[in-house]
PDB file of N, CA and C in Angstrom:
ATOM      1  N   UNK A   1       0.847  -1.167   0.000  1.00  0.00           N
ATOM      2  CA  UNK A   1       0.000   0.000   0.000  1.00  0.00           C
ATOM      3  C   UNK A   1       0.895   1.234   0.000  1.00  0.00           C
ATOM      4  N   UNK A   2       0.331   2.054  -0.752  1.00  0.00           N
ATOM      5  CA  UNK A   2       1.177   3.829  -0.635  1.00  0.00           C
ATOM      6  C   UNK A   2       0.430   4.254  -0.407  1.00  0.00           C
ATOM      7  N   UNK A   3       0.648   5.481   0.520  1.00  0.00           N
ATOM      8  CA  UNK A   3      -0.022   6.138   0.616  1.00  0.00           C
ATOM      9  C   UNK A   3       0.761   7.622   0.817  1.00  0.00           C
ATOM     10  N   UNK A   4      -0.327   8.373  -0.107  1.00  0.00           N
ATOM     11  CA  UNK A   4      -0.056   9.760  -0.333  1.00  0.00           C
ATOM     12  C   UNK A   4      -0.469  10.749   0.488  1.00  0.00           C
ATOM     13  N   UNK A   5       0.717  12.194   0.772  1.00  0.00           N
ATOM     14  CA  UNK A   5       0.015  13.064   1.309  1.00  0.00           C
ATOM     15  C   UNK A   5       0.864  14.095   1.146  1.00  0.00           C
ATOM     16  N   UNK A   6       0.350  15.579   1.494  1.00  0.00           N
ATOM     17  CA  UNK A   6       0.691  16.221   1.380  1.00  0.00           C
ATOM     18  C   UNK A   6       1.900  16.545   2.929  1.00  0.00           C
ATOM     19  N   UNK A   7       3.240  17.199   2.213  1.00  0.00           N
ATOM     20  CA  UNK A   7       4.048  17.252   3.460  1.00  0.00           C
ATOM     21  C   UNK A   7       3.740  18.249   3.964  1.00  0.00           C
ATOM     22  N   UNK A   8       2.942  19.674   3.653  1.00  0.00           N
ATOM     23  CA  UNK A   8       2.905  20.895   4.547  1.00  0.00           C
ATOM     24  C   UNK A   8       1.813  20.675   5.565  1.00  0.00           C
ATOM     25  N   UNK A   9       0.704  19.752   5.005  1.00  0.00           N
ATOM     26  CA  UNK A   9      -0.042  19.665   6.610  1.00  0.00           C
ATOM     27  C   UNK A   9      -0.674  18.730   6.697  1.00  0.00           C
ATOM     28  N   UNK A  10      -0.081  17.329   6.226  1.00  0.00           N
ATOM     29  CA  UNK A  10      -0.473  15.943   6.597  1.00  0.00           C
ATOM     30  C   UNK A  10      -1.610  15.195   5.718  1.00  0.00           C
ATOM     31  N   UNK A  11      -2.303  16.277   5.406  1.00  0.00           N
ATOM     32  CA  UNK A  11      -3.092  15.717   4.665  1.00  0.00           C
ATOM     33  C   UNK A  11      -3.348  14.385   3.489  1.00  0.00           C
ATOM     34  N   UNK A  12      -3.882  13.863   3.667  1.00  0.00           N
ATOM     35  CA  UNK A  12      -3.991  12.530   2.804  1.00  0.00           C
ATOM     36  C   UNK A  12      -4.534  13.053   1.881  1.00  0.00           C
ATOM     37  N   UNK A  13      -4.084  12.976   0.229  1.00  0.00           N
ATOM     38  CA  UNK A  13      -4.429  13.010  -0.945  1.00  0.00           C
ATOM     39  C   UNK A  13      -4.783  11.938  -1.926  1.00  0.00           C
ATOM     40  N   UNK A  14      -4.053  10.547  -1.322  1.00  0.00           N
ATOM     41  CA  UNK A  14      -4.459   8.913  -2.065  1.00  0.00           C
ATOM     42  C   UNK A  14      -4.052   7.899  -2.058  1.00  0.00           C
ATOM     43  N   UNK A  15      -3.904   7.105  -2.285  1.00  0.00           N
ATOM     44  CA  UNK A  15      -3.657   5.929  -1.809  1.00  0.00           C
ATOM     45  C   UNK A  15      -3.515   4.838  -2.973  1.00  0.00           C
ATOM     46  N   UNK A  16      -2.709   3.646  -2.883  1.00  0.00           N
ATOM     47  CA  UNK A  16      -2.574   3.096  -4.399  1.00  0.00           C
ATOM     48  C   UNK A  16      -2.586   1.853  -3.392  1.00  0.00           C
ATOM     49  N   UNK A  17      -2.751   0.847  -3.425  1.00  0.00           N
ATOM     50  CA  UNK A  17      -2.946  -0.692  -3.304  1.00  0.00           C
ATOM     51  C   UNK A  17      -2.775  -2.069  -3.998  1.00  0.00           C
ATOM     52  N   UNK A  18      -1.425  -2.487  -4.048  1.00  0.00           N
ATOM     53  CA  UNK A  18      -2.158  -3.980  -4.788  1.00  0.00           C
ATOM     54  C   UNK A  18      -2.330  -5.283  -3.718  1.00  0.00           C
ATOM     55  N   UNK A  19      -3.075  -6.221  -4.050  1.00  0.00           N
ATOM     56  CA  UNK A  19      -3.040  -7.366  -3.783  1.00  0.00           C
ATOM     57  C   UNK A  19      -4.427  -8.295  -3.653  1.00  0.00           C
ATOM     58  N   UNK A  20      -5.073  -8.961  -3.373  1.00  0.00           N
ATOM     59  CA  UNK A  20      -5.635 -10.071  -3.370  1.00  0.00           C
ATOM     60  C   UNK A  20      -7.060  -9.788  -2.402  1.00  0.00           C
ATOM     61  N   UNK A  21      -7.191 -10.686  -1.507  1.00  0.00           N
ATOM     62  CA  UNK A  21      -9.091 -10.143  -0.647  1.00  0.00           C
ATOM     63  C   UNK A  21      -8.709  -9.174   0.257  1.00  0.00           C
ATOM     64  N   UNK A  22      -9.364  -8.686   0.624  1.00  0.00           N
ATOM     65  CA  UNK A  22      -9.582  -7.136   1.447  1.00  0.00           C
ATOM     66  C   UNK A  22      -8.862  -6.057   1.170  1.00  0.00           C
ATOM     67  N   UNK A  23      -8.358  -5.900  -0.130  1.00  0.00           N
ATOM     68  CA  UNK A  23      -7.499  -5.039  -0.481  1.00  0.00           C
ATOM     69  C   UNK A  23      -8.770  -3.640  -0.726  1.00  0.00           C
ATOM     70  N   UNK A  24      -9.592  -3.859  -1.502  1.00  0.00           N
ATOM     71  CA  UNK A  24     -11.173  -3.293  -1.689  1.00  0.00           C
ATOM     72  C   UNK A  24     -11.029  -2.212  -0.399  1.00  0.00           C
ATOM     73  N   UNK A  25     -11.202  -3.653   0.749  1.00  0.00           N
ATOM     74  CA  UNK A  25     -12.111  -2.510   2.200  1.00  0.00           C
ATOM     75  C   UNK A  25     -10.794  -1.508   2.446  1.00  0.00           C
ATOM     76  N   UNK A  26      -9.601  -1.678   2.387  1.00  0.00           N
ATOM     77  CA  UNK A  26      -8.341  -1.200   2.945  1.00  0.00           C
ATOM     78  C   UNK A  26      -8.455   0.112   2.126  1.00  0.00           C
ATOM     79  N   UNK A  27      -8.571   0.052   1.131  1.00  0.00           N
ATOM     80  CA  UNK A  27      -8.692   1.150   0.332  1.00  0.00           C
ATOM     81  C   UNK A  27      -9.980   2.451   0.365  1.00  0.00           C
ATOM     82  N   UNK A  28     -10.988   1.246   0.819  1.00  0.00           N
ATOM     83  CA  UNK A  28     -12.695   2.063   1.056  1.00  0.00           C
ATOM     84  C   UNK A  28     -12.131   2.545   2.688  1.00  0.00           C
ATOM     85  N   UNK A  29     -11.558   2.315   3.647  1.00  0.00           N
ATOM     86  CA  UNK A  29     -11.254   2.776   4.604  1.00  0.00           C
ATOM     87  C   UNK A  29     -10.463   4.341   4.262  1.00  0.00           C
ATOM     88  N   UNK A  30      -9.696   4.330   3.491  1.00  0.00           N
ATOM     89  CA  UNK A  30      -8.789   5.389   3.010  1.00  0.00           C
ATOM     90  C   UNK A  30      -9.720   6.659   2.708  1.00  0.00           C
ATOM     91  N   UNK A  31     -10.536   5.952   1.801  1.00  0.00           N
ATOM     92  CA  UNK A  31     -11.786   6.958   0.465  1.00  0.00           C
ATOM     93  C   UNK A  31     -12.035   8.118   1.772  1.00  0.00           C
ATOM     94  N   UNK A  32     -12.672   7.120   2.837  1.00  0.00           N
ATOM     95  CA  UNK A  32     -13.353   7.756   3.988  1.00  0.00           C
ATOM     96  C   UNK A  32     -12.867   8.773   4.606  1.00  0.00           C
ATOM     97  N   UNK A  33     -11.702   8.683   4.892  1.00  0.00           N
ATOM     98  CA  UNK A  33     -10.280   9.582   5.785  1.00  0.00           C
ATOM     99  C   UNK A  33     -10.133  10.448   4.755  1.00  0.00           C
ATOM    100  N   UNK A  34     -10.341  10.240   3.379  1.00  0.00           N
ATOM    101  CA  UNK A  34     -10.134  11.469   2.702  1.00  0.00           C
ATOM    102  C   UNK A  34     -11.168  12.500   2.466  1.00  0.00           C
ATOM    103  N   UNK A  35     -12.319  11.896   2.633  1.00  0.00           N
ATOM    104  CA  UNK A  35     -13.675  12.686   2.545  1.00  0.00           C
ATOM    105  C   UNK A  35     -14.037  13.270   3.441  1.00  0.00           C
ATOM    106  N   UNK A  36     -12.922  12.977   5.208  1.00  0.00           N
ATOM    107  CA  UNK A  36     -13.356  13.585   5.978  1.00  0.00           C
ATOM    108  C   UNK A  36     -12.226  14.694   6.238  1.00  0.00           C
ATOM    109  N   UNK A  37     -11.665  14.661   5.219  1.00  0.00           N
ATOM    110  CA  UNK A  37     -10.579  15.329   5.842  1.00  0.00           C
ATOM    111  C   UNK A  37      -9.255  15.265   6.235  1.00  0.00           C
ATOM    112  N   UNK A  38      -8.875  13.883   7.053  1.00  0.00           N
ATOM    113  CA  UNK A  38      -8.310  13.324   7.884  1.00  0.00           C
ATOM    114  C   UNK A  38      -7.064  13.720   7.278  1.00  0.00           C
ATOM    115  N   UNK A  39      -6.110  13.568   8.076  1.00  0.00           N
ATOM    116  CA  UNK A  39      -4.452  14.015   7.770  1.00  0.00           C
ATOM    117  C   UNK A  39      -3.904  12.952   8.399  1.00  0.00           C
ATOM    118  N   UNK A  40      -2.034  12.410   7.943  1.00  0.00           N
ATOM    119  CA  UNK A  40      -1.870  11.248   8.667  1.00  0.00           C
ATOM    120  C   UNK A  40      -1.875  11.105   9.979  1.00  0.00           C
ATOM    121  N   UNK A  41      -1.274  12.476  10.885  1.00  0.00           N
ATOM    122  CA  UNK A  41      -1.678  12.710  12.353  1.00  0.00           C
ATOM    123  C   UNK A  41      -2.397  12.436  13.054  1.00  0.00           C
ATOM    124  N   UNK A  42      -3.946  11.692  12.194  1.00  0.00           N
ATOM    125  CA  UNK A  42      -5.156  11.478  12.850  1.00  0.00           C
ATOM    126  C   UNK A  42      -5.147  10.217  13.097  1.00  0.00           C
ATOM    127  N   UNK A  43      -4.377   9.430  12.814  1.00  0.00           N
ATOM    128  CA  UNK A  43      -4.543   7.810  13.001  1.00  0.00           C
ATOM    129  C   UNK A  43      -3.163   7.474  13.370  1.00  0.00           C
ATOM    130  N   UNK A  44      -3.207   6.637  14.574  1.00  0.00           N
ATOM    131  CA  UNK A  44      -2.470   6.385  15.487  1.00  0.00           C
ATOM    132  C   UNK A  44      -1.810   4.344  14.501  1.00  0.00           C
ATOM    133  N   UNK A  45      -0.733   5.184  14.022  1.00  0.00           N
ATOM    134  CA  UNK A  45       0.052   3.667  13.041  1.00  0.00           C
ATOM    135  C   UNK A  45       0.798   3.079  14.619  1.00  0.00           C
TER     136      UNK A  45
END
């Protein structure tokens, strides 16, 4: 998984994915964080 963002204020811009089952939801999880806004700061890796 990659994932994109902007470096001046975290922001998530997209996300690229390959592989096999649940790759779909991993990605529909992302869609979400981007529609809300979310920056990588907001989720505790």
């Amino acid at each position: 998984m990659k994932l994109l963002f902007s470096p001046e204020d975290g922001r998530i811009l997209g996300v690229q994915a390959v592989g096999e089952a649940g790759v779909e939801k991993r990605i529909d999880v992302i869609a979400i964080a981007i529609q809300l806004g979310a920056t990588i700061y907001d989720r505790d890796w």
